[in-house]
PDB file of N, CA and C in Angstrom:
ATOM      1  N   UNK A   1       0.843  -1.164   0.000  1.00  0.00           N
ATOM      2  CA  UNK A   1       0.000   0.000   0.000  1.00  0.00           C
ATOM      3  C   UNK A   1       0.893   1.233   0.000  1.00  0.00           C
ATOM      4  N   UNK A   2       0.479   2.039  -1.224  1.00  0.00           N
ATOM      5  CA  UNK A   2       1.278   3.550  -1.323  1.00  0.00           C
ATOM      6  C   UNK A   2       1.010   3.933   0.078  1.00  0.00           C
ATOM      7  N   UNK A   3       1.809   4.954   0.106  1.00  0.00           N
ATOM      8  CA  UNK A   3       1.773   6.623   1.364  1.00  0.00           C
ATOM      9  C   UNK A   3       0.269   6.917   1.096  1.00  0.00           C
ATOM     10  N   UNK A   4       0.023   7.449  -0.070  1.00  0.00           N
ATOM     11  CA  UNK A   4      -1.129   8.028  -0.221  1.00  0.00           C
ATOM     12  C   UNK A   4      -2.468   7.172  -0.053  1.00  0.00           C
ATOM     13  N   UNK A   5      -2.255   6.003  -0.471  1.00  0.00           N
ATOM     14  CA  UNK A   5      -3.237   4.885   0.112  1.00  0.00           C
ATOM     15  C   UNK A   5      -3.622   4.860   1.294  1.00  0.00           C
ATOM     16  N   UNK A   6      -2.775   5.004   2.321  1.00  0.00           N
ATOM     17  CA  UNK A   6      -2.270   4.927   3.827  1.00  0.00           C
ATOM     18  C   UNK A   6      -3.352   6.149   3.963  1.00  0.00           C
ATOM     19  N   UNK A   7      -2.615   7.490   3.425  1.00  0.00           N
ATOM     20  CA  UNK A   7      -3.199   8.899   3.913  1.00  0.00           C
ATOM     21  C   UNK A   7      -4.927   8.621   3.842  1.00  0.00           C
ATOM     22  N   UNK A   8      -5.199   8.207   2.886  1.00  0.00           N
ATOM     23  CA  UNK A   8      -6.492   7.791   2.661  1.00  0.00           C
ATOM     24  C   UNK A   8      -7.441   7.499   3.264  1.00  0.00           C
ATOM     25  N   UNK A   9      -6.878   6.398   3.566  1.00  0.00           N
ATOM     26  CA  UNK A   9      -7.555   4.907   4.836  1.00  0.00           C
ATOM     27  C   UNK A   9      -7.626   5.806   6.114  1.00  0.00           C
ATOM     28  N   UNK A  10      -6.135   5.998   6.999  1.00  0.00           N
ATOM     29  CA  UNK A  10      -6.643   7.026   7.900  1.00  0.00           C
ATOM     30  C   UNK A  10      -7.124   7.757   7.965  1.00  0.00           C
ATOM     31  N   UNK A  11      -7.966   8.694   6.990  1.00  0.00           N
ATOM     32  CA  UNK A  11      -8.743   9.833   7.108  1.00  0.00           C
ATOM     33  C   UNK A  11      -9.694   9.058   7.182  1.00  0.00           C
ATOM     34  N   UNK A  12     -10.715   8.144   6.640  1.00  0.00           N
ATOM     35  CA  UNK A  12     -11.609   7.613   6.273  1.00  0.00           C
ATOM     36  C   UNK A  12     -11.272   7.038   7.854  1.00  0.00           C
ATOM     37  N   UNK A  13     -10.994   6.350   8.351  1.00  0.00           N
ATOM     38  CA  UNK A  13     -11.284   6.268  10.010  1.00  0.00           C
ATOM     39  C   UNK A  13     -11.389   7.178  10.923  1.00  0.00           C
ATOM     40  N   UNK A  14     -10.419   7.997  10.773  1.00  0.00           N
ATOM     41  CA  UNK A  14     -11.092   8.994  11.625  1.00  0.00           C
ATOM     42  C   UNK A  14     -12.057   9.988  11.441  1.00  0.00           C
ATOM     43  N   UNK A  15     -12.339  10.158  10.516  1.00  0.00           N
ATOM     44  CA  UNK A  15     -13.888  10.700  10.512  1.00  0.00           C
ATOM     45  C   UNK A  15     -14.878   9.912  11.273  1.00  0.00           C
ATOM     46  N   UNK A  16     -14.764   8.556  10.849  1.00  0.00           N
ATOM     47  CA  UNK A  16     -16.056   7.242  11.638  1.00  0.00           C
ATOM     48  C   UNK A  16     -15.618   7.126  12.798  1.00  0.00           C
ATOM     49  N   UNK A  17     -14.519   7.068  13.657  1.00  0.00           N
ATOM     50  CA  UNK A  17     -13.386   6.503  14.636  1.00  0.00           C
ATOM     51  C   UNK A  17     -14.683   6.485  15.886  1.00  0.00           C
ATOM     52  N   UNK A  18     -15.744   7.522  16.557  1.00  0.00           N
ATOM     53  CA  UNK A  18     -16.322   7.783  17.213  1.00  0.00           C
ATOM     54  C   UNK A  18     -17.715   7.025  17.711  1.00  0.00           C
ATOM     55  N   UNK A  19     -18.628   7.015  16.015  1.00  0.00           N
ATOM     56  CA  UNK A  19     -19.676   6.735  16.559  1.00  0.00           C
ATOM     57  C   UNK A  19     -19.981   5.651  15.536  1.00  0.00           C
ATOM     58  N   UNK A  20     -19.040   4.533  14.769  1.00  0.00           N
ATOM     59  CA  UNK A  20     -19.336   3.409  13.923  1.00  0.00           C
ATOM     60  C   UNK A  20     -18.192   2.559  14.245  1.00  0.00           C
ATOM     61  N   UNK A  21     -18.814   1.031  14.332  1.00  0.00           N
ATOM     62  CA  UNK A  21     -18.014  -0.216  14.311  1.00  0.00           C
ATOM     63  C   UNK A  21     -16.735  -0.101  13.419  1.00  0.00           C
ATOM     64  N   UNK A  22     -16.185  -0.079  13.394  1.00  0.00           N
ATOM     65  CA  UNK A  22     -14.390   0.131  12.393  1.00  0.00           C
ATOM     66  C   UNK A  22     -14.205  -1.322  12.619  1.00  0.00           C
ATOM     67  N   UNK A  23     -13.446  -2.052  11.210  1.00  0.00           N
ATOM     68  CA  UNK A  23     -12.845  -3.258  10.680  1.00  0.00           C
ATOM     69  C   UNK A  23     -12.003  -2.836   9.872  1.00  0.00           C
ATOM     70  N   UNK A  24     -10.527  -3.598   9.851  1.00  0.00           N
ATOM     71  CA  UNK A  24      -9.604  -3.463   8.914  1.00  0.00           C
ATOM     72  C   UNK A  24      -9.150  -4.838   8.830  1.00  0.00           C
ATOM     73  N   UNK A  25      -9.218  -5.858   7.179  1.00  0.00           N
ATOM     74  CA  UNK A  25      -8.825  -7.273   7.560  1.00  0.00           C
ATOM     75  C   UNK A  25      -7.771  -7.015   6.225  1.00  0.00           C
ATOM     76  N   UNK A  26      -6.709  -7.693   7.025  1.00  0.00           N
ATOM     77  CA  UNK A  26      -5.697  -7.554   6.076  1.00  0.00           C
ATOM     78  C   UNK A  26      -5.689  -8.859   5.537  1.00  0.00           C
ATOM     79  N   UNK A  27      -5.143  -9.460   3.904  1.00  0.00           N
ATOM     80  CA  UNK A  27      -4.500 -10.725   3.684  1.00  0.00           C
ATOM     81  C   UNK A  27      -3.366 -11.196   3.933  1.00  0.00           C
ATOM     82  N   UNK A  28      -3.451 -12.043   4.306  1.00  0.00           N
ATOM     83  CA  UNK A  28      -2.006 -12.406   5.068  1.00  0.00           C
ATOM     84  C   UNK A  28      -1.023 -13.780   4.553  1.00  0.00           C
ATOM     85  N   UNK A  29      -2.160 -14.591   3.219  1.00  0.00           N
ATOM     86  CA  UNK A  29      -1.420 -15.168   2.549  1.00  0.00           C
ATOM     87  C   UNK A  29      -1.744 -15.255   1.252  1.00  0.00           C
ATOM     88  N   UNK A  30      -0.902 -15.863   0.187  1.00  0.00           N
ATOM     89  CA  UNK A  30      -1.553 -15.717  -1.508  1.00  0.00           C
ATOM     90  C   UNK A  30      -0.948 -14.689  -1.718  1.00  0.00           C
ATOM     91  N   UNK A  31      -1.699 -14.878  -3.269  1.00  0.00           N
ATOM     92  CA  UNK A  31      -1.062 -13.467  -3.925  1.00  0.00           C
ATOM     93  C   UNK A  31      -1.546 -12.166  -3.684  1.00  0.00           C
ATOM     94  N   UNK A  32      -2.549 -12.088  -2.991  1.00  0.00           N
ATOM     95  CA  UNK A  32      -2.933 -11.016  -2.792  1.00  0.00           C
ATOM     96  C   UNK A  32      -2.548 -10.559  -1.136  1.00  0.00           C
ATOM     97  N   UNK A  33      -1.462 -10.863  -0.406  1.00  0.00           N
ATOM     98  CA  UNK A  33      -1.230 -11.126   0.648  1.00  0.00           C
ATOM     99  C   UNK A  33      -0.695  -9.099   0.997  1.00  0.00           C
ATOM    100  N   UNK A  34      -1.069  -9.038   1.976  1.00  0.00           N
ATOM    101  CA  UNK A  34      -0.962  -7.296   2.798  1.00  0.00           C
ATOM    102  C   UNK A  34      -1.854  -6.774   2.095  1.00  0.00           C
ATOM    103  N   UNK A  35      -2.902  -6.782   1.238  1.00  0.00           N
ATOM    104  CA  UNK A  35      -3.818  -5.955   0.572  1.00  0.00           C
ATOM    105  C   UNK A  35      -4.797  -6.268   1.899  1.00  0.00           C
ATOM    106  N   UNK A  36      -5.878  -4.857   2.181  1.00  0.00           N
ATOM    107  CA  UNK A  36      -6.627  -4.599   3.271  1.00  0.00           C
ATOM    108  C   UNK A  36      -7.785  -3.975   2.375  1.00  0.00           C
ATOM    109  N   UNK A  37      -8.725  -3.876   3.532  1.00  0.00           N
ATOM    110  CA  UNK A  37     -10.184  -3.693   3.265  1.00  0.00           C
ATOM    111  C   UNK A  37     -10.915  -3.038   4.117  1.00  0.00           C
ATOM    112  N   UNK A  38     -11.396  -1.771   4.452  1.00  0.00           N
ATOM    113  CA  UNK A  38     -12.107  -1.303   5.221  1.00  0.00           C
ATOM    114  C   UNK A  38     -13.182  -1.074   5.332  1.00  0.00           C
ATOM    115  N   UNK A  39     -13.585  -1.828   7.087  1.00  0.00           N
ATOM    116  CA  UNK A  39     -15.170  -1.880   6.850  1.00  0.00           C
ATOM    117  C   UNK A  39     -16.013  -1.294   7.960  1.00  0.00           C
ATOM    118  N   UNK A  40     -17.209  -0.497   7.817  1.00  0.00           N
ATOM    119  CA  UNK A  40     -17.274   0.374   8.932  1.00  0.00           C
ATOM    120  C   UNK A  40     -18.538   0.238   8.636  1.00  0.00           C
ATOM    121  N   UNK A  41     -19.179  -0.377  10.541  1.00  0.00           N
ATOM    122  CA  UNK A  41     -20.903  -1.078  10.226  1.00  0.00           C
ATOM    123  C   UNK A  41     -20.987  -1.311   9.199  1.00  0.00           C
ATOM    124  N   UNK A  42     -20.435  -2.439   8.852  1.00  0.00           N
ATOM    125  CA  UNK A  42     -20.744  -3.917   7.503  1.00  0.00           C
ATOM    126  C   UNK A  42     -20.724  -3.181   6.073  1.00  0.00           C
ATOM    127  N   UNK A  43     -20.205  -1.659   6.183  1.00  0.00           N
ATOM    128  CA  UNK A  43     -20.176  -1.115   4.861  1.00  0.00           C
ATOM    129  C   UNK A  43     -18.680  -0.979   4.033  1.00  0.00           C
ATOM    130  N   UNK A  44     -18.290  -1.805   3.068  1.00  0.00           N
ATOM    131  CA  UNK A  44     -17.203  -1.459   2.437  1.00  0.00           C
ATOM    132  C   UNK A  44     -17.022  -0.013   2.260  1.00  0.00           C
ATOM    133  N   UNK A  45     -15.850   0.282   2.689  1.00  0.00           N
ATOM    134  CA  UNK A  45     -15.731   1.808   2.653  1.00  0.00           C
ATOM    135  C   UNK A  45     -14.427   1.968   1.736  1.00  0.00           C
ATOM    136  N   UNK A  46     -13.327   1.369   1.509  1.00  0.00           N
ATOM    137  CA  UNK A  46     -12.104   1.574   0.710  1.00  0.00           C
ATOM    138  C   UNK A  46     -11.489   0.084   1.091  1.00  0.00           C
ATOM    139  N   UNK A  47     -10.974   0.016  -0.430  1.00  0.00           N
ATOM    140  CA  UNK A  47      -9.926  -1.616  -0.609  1.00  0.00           C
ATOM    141  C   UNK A  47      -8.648  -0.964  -1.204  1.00  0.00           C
ATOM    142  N   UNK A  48      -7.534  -1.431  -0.790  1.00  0.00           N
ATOM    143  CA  UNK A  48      -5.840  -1.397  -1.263  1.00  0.00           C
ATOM    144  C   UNK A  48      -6.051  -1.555  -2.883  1.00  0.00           C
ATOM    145  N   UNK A  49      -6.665  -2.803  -2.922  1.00  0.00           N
ATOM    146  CA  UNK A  49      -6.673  -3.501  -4.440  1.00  0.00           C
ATOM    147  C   UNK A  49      -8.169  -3.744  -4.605  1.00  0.00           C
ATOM    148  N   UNK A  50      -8.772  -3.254  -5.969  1.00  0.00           N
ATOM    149  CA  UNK A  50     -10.211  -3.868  -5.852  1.00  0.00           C
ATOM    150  C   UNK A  50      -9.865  -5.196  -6.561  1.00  0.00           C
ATOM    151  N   UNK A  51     -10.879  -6.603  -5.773  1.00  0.00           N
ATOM    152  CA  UNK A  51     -10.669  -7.645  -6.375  1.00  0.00           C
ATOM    153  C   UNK A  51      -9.891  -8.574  -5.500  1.00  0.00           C
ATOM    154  N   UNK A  52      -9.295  -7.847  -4.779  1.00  0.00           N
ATOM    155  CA  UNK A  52      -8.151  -8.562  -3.726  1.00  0.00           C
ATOM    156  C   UNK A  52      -9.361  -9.765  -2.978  1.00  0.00           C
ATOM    157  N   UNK A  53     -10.364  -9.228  -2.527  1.00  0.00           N
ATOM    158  CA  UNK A  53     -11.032 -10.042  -1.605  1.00  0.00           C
ATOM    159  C   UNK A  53     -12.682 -10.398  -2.361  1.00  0.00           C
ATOM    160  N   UNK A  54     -12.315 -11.595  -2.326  1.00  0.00           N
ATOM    161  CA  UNK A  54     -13.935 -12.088  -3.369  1.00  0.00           C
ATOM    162  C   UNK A  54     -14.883 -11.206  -3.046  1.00  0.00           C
ATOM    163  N   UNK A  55     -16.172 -11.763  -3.535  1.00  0.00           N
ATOM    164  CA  UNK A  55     -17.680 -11.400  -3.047  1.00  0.00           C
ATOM    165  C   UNK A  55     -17.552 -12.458  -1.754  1.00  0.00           C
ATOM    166  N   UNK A  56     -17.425 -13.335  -1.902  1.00  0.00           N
ATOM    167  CA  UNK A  56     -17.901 -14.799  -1.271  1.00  0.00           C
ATOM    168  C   UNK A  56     -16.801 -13.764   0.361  1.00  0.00           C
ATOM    169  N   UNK A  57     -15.723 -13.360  -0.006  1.00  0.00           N
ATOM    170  CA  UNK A  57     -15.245 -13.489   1.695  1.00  0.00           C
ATOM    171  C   UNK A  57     -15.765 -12.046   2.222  1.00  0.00           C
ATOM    172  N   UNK A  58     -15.977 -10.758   1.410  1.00  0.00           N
ATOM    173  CA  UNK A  58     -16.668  -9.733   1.678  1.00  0.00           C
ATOM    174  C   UNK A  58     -17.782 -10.086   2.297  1.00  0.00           C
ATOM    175  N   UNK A  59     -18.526 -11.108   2.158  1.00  0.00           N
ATOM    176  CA  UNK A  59     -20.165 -11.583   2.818  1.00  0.00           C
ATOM    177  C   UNK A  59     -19.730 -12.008   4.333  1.00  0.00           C
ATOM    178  N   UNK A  60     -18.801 -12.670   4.179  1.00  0.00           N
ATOM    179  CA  UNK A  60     -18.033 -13.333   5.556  1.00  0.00           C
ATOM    180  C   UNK A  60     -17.944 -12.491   6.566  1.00  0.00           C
ATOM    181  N   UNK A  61     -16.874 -11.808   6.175  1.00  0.00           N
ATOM    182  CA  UNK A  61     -16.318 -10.510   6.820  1.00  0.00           C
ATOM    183  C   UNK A  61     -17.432  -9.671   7.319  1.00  0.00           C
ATOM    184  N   UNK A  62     -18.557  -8.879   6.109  1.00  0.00           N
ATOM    185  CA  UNK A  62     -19.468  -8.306   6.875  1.00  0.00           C
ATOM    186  C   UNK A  62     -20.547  -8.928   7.897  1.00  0.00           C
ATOM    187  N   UNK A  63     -20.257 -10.561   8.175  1.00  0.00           N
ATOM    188  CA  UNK A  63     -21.263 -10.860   9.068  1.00  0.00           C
ATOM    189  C   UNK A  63     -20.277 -11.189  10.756  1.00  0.00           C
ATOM    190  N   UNK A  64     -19.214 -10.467  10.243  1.00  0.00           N
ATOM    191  CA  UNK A  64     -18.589 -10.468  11.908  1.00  0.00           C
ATOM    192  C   UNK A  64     -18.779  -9.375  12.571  1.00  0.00           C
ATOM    193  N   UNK A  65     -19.046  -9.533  14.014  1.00  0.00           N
ATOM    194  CA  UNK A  65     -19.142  -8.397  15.047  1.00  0.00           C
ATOM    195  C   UNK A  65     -18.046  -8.391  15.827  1.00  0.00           C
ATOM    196  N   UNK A  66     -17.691  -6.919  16.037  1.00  0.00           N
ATOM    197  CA  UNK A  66     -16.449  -6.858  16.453  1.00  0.00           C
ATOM    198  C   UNK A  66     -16.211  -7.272  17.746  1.00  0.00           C
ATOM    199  N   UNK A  67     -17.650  -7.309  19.071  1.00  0.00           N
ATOM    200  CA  UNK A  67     -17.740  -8.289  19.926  1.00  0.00           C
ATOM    201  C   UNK A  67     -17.285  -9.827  19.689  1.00  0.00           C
ATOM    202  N   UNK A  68     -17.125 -10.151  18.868  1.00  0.00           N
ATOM    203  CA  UNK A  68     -16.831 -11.462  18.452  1.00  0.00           C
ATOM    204  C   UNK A  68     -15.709 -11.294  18.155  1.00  0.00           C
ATOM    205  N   UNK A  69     -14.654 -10.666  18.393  1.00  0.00           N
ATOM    206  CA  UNK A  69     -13.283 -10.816  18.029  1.00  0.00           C
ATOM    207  C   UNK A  69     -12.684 -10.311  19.657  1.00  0.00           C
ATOM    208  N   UNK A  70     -13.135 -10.188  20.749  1.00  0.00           N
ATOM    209  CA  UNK A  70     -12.301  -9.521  21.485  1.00  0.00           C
ATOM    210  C   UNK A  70     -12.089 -10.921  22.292  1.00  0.00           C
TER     211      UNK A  70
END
């Protein structure tokens, strides 16, 4: 992920940072491995790479609660 990618993503959280669920799932193996995805209350909000992450695992992903990860 460029600088400017980066600059991106963090703005786009901190605007939400306050009063919405925030998700960031990175890939961590394959070819599409360090490409990330941000998701804020189950809404795709910005991807590194579009395409990096199917439909099929985007459905996944938006049915986790972040209670369920602590």
């Amino acid at each position: 992920m460029t600088g400017r990618g980066q600059e991106e993503l963090y703005k786009k959280i901190a605007d939400r940072m306050k009063s919405h669920t925030n998700m960031i799932y990175t890939i961590v193996s394959g070819k599409c491995t360090g490409e990330k995805l941000y998701m804020s209350d189950g809404s795709i909000l910005w991807e590194s790479k579009a395409g990096a992450f199917t439909e099929e695992w985007k459905e996944i992903l938006r049915g986790i609660k972040a209670t369920e990860l602590t």
